[in-house]
C-alpha atoms as a PDB file:
ATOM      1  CA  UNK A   1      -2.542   1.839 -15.566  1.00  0.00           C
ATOM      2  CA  UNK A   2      -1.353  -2.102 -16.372  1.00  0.00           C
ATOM      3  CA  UNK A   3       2.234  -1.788 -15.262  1.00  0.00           C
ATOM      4  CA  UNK A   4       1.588   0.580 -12.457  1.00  0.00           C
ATOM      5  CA  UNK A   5       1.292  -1.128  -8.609  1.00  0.00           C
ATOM      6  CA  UNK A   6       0.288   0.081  -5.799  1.00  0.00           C
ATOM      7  CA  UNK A   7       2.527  -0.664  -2.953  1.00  0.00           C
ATOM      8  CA  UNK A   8       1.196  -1.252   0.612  1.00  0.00           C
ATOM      9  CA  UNK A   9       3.159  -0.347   3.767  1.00  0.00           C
ATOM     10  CA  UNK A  10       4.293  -4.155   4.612  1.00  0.00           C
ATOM     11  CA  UNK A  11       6.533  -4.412   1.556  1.00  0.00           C
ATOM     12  CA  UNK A  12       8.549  -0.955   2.242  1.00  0.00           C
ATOM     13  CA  UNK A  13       8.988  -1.983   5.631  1.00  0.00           C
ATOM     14  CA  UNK A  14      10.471  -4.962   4.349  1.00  0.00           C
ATOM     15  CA  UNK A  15      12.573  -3.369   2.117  1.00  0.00           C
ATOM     16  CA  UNK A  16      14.018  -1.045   4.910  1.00  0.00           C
ATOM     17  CA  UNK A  17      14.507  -3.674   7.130  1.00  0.00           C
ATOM     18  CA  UNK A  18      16.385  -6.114   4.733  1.00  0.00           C
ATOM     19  CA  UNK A  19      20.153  -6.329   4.494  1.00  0.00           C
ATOM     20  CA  UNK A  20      20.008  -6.940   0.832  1.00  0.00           C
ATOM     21  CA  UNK A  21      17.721  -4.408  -0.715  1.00  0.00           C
ATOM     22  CA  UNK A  22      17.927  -6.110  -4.111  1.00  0.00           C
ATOM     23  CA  UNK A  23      16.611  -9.366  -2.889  1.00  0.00           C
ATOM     24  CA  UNK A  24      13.235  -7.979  -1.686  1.00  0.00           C
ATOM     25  CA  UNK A  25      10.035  -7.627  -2.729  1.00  0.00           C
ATOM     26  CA  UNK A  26       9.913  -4.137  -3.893  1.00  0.00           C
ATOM     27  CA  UNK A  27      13.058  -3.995  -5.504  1.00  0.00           C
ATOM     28  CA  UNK A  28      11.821  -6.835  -7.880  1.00  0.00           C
ATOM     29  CA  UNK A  29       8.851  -5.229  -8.012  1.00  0.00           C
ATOM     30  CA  UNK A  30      10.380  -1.771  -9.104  1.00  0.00           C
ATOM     31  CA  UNK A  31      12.327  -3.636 -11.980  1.00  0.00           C
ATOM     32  CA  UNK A  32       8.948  -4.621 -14.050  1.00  0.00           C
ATOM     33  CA  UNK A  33       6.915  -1.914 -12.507  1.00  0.00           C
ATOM     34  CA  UNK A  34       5.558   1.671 -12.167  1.00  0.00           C
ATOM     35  CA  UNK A  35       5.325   2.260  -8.238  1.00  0.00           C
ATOM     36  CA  UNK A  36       3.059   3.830  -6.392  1.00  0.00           C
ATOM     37  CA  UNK A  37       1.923   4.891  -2.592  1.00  0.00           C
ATOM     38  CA  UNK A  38      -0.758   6.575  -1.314  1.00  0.00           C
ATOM     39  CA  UNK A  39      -0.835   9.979   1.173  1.00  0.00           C
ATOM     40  CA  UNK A  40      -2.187   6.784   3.701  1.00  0.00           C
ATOM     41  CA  UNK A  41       1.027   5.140   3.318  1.00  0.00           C
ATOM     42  CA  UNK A  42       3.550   7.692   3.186  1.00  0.00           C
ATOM     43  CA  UNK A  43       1.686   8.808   6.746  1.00  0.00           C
ATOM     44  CA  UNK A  44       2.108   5.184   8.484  1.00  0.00           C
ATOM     45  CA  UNK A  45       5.900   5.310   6.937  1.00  0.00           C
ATOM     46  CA  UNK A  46       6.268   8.858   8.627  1.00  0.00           C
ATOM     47  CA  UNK A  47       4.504   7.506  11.806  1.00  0.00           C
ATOM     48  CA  UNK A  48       6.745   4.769  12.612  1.00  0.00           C
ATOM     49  CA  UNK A  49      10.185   7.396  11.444  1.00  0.00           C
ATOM     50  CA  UNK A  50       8.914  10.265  13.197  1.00  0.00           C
ATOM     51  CA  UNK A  51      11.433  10.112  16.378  1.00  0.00           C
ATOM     52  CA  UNK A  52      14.280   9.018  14.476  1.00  0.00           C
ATOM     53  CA  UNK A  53      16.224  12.006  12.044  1.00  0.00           C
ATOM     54  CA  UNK A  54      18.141   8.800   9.887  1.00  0.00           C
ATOM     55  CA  UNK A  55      14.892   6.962   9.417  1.00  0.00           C
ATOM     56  CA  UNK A  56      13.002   9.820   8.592  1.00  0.00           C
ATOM     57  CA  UNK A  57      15.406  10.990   5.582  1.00  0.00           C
ATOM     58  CA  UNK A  58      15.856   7.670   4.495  1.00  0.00           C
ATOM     59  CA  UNK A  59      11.400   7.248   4.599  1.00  0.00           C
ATOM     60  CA  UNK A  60      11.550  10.732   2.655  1.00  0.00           C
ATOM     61  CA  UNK A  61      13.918   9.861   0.089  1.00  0.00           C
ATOM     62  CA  UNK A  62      11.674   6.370  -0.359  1.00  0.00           C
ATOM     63  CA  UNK A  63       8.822   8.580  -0.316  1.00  0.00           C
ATOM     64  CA  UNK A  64       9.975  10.977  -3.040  1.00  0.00           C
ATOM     65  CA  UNK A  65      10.603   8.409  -5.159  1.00  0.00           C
ATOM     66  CA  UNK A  66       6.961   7.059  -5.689  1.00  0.00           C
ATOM     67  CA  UNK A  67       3.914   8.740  -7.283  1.00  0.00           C
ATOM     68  CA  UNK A  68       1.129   9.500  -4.927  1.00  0.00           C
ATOM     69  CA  UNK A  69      -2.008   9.221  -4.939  1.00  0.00           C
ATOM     70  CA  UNK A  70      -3.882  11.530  -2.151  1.00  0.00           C
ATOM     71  CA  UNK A  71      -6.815  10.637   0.194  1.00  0.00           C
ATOM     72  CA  UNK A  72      -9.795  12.633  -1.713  1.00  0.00           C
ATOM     73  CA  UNK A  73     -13.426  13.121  -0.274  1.00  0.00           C
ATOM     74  CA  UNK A  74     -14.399  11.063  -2.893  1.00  0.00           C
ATOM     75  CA  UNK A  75     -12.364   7.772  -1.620  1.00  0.00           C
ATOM     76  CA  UNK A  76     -13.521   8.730   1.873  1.00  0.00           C
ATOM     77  CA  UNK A  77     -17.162   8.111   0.354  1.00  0.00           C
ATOM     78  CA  UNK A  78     -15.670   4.733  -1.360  1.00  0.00           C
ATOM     79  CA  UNK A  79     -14.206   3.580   2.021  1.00  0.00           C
ATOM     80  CA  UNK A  80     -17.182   4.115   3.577  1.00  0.00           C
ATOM     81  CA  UNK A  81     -19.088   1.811   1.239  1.00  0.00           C
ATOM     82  CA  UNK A  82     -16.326  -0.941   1.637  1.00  0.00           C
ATOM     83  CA  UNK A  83     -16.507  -0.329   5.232  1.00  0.00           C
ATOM     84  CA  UNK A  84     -20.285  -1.121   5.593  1.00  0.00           C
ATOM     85  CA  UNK A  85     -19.944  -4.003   2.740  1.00  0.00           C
ATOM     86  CA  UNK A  86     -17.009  -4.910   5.542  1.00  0.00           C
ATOM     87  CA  UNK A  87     -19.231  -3.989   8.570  1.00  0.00           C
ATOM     88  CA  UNK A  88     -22.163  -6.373   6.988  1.00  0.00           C
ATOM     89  CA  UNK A  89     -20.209  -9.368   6.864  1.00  0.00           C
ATOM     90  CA  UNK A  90     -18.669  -9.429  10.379  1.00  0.00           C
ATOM     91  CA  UNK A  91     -15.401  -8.543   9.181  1.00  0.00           C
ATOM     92  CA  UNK A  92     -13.491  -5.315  10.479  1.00  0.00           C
ATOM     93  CA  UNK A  93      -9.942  -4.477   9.335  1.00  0.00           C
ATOM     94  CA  UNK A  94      -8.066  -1.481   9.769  1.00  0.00           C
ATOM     95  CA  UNK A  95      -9.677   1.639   8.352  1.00  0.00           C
ATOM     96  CA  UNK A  96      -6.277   2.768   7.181  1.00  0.00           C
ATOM     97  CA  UNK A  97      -6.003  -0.744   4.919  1.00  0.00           C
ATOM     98  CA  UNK A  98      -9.597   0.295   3.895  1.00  0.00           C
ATOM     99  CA  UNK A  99      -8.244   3.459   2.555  1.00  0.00           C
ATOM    100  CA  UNK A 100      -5.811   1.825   0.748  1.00  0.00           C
ATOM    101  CA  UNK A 101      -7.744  -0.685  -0.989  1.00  0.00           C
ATOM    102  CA  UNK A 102     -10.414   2.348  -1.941  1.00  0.00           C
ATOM    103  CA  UNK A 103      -7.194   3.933  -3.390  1.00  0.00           C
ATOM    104  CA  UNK A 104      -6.520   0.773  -5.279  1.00  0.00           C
ATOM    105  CA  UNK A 105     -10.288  -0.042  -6.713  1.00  0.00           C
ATOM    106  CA  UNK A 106     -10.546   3.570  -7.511  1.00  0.00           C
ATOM    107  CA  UNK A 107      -7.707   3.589  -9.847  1.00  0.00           C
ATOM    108  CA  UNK A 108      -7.994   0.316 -10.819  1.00  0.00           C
ATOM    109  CA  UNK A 109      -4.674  -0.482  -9.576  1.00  0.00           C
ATOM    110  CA  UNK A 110      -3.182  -3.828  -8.037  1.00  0.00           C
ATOM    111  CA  UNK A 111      -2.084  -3.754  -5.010  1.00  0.00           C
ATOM    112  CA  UNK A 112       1.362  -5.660  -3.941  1.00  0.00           C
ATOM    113  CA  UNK A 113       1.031  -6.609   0.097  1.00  0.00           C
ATOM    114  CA  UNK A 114       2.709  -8.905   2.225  1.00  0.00           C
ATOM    115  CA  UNK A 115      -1.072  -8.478   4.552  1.00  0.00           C
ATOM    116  CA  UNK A 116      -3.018 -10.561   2.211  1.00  0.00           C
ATOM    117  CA  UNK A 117      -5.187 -11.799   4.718  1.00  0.00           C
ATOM    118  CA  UNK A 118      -7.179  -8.010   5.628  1.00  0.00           C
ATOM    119  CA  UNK A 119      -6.680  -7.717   1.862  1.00  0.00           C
ATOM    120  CA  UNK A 120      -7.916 -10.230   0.748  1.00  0.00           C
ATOM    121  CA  UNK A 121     -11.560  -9.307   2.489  1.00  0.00           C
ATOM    122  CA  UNK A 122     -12.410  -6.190   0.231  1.00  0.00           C
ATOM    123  CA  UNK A 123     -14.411  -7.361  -2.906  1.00  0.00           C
ATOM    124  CA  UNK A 124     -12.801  -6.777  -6.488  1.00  0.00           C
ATOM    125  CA  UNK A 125      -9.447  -5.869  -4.877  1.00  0.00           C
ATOM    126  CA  UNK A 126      -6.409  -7.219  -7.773  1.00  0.00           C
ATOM    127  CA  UNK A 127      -3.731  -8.351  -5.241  1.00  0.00           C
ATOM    128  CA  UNK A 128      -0.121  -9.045  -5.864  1.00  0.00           C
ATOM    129  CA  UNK A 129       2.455 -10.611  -3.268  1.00  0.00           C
ATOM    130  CA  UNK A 130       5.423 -12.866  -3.215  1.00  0.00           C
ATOM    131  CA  UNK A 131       3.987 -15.587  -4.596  1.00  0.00           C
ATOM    132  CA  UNK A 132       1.751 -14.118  -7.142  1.00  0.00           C
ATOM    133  CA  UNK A 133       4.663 -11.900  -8.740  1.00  0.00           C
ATOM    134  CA  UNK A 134       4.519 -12.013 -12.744  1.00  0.00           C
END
């Protein structure tokens, strides 16, 4: 889908982290935009909440408001092919960035990071950050 982005992990955190929620990145994203997150980034949300009961139901309401796109045996088979494309270069990122660009190419979605520089490694990904906003 054209107006549909998928959001990585760096630009929630932002959001929950900034004073002024309407001056970041995904609120101006959210205002031109269908958001998205995948089951990989709703886990690394939940990871980094998981001791805390007020960041936890503030990560679930975030959560809840996003479509989401699971992990599927099929984009574990994708992943592995950017992996080995990855692997064949020299260049090793985080598998759980790996999953989220498969998520990405496989729906042909554009993915909005602050982490364009693992990102930017993975071959046909459409990226989208601060400075590339439409």
């Amino acid at each position: 889908m054209e107006n549909e982005i998928l959001v990585d992990t760096s630009v929630i955190i932002e959001h929950l982290k900034a004073q002024k929620k309407d001056s970041t990145l995904l609120y101006r994203l959210s205002l031109k935009y269908s958001l998205c997150i995948s089951s990989i980034i709703s886990f690394e949300l939940y990871c980094g909440a998981i001791d805390n009961t007020k960041k936890m139901k503030e990560i679930r309401s975030l959560v809840g408001s996003f479509k989401i796109y699971d992990f599927t045996n099929f984009l574990s088979e994708i992943s592995a092919s950017i992996y080995l494309d990855l692997k064949s270069k020299g260049i090793s990122i985080d598998t759980n960035d790996i999953f989220i660009a498969a998520t990405a190419l496989t729906n042909n979605l554009r993915l909005c990071t602050l982490n364009t520089k693992h990102f930017s490694r993975i071959h046909n990904l459409k990226l989208i950050n601060n400075k590339r906003l439409n």
